[in-house]
Protein backbone atom coordinates (compact mmCIF):
# COMPACT_ATOMS: atom_id res chain seq x y z
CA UNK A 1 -34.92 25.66 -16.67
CA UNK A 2 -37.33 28.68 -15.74
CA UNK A 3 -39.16 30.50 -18.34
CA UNK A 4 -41.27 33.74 -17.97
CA UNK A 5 -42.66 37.16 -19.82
CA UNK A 6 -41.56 39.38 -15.95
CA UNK A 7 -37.77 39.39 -15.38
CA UNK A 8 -36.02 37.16 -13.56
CA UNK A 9 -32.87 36.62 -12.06
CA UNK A 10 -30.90 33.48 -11.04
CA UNK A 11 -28.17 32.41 -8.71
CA UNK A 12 -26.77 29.13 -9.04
CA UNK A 13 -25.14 27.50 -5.68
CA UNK A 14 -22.85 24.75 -5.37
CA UNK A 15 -23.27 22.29 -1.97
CA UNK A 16 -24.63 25.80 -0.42
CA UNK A 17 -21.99 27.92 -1.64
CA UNK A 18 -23.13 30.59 -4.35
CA UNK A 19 -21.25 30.43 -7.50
CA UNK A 20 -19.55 33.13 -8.83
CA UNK A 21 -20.81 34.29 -12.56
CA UNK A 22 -23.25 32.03 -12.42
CA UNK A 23 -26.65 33.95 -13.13
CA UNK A 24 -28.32 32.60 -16.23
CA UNK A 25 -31.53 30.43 -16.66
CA UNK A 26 -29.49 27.15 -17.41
CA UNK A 27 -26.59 26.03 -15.83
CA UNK A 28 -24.11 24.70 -18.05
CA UNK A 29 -21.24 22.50 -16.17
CA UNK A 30 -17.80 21.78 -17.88
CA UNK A 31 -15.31 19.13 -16.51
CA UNK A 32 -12.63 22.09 -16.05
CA UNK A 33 -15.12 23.78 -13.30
CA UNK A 34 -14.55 21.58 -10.38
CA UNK A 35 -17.72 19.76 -11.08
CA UNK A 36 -17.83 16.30 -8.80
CA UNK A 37 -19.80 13.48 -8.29
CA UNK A 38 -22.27 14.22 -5.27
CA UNK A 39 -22.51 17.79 -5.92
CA UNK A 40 -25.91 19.12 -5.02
CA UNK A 41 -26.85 22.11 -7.20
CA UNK A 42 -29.57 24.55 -6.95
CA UNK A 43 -31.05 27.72 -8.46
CA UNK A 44 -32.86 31.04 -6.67
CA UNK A 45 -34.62 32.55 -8.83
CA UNK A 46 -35.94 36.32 -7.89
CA UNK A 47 -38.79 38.81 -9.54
CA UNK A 48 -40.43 41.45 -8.08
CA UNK A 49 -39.26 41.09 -4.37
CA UNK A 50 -40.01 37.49 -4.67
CA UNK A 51 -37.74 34.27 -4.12
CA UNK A 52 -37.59 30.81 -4.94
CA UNK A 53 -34.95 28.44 -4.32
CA UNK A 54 -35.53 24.92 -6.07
CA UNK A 55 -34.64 21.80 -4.44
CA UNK A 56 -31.54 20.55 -4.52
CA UNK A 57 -30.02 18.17 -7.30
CA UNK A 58 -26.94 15.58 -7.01
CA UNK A 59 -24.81 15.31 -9.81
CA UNK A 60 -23.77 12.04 -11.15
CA UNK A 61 -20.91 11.49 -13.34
CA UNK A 62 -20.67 8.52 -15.28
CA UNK A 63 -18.68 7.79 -17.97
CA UNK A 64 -20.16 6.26 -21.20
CA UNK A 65 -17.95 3.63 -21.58
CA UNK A 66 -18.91 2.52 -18.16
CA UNK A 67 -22.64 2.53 -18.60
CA UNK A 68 -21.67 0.71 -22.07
CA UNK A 69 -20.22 -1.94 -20.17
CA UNK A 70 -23.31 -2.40 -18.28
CA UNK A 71 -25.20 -3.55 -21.25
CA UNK A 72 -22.69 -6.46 -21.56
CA UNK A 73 -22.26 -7.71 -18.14
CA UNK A 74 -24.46 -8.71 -14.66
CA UNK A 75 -25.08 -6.12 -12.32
CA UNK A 76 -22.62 -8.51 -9.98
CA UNK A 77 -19.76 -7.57 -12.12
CA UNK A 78 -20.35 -3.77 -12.26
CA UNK A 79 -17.90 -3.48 -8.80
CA UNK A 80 -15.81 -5.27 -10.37
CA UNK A 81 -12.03 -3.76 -12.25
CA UNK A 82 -10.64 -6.73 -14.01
CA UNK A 83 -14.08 -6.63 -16.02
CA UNK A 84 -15.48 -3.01 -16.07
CA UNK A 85 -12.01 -0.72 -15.96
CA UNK A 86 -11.88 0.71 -19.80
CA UNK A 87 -8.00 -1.30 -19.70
CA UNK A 88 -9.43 -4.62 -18.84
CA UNK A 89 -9.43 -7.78 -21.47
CA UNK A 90 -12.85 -10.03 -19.46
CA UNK A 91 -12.50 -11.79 -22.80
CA UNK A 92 -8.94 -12.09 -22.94
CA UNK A 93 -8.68 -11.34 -26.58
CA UNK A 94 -6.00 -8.75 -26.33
CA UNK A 95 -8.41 -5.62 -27.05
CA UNK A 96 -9.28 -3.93 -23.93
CA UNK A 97 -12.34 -2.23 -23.41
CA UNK A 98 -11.68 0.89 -24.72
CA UNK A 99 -11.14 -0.22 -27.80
CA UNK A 100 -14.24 -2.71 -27.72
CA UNK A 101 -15.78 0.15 -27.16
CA UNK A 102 -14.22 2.21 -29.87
CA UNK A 103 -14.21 -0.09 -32.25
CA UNK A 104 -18.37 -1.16 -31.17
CA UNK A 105 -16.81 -5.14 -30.46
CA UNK A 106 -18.51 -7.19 -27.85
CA UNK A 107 -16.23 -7.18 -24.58
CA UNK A 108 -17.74 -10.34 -23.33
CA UNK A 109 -17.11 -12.92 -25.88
């Protein structure tokens, strides 16, 4: 997010690859864009003759239920399905996940 009184304009790129339309000050992603885990994004941002290009950033998608999860179990169970997949039951009392998560239950006991 750039802010100044002298115009500026932006180009957002996508692993390298400018992306089409995308010339305002924020960059706002949507799941329906093609958006994926690992992408690296960066501006350029150009006034006057002069250019910038920021660093690039990696986009990480995680899901909320997922990091959820994490505040229930070990960091040695985070790899694994039949405890963090929103359908499993680690409890085994017939309400999976999801709907622990839902519903604000404790998955674990």
């Amino acid at each position: 997010n750039v802010e100044s009184s002298i115009p500026l304009s932006y180009q957002w790129s996508r692993n390298g690859v400018s992306m089409d339309g995308e010339v305002d000050r924020i960059l706002t992603l949507h799941a329906d864009n093609g958006a994926a885990d690992g992408d690296q994004y960066a501006v350029t941002v150009v006034s006057y003759g002069e250019v910038v290009e920021s660093e690039s950033a990696s986009l990480s998608i995680v899901e909320a239920i997922s990091l959820w999860l994490r505040t229930y179990f070990s960091e040695s169970k985070w790899d694994e399905p039949l405890v963090m997949s929103k359908f499993a039951d680690p409890d085994h009392d017939r309400v999976p996940n999801f709907f622990e998560y839902i519903f604000g239950t404790d998955p674990s006991r």
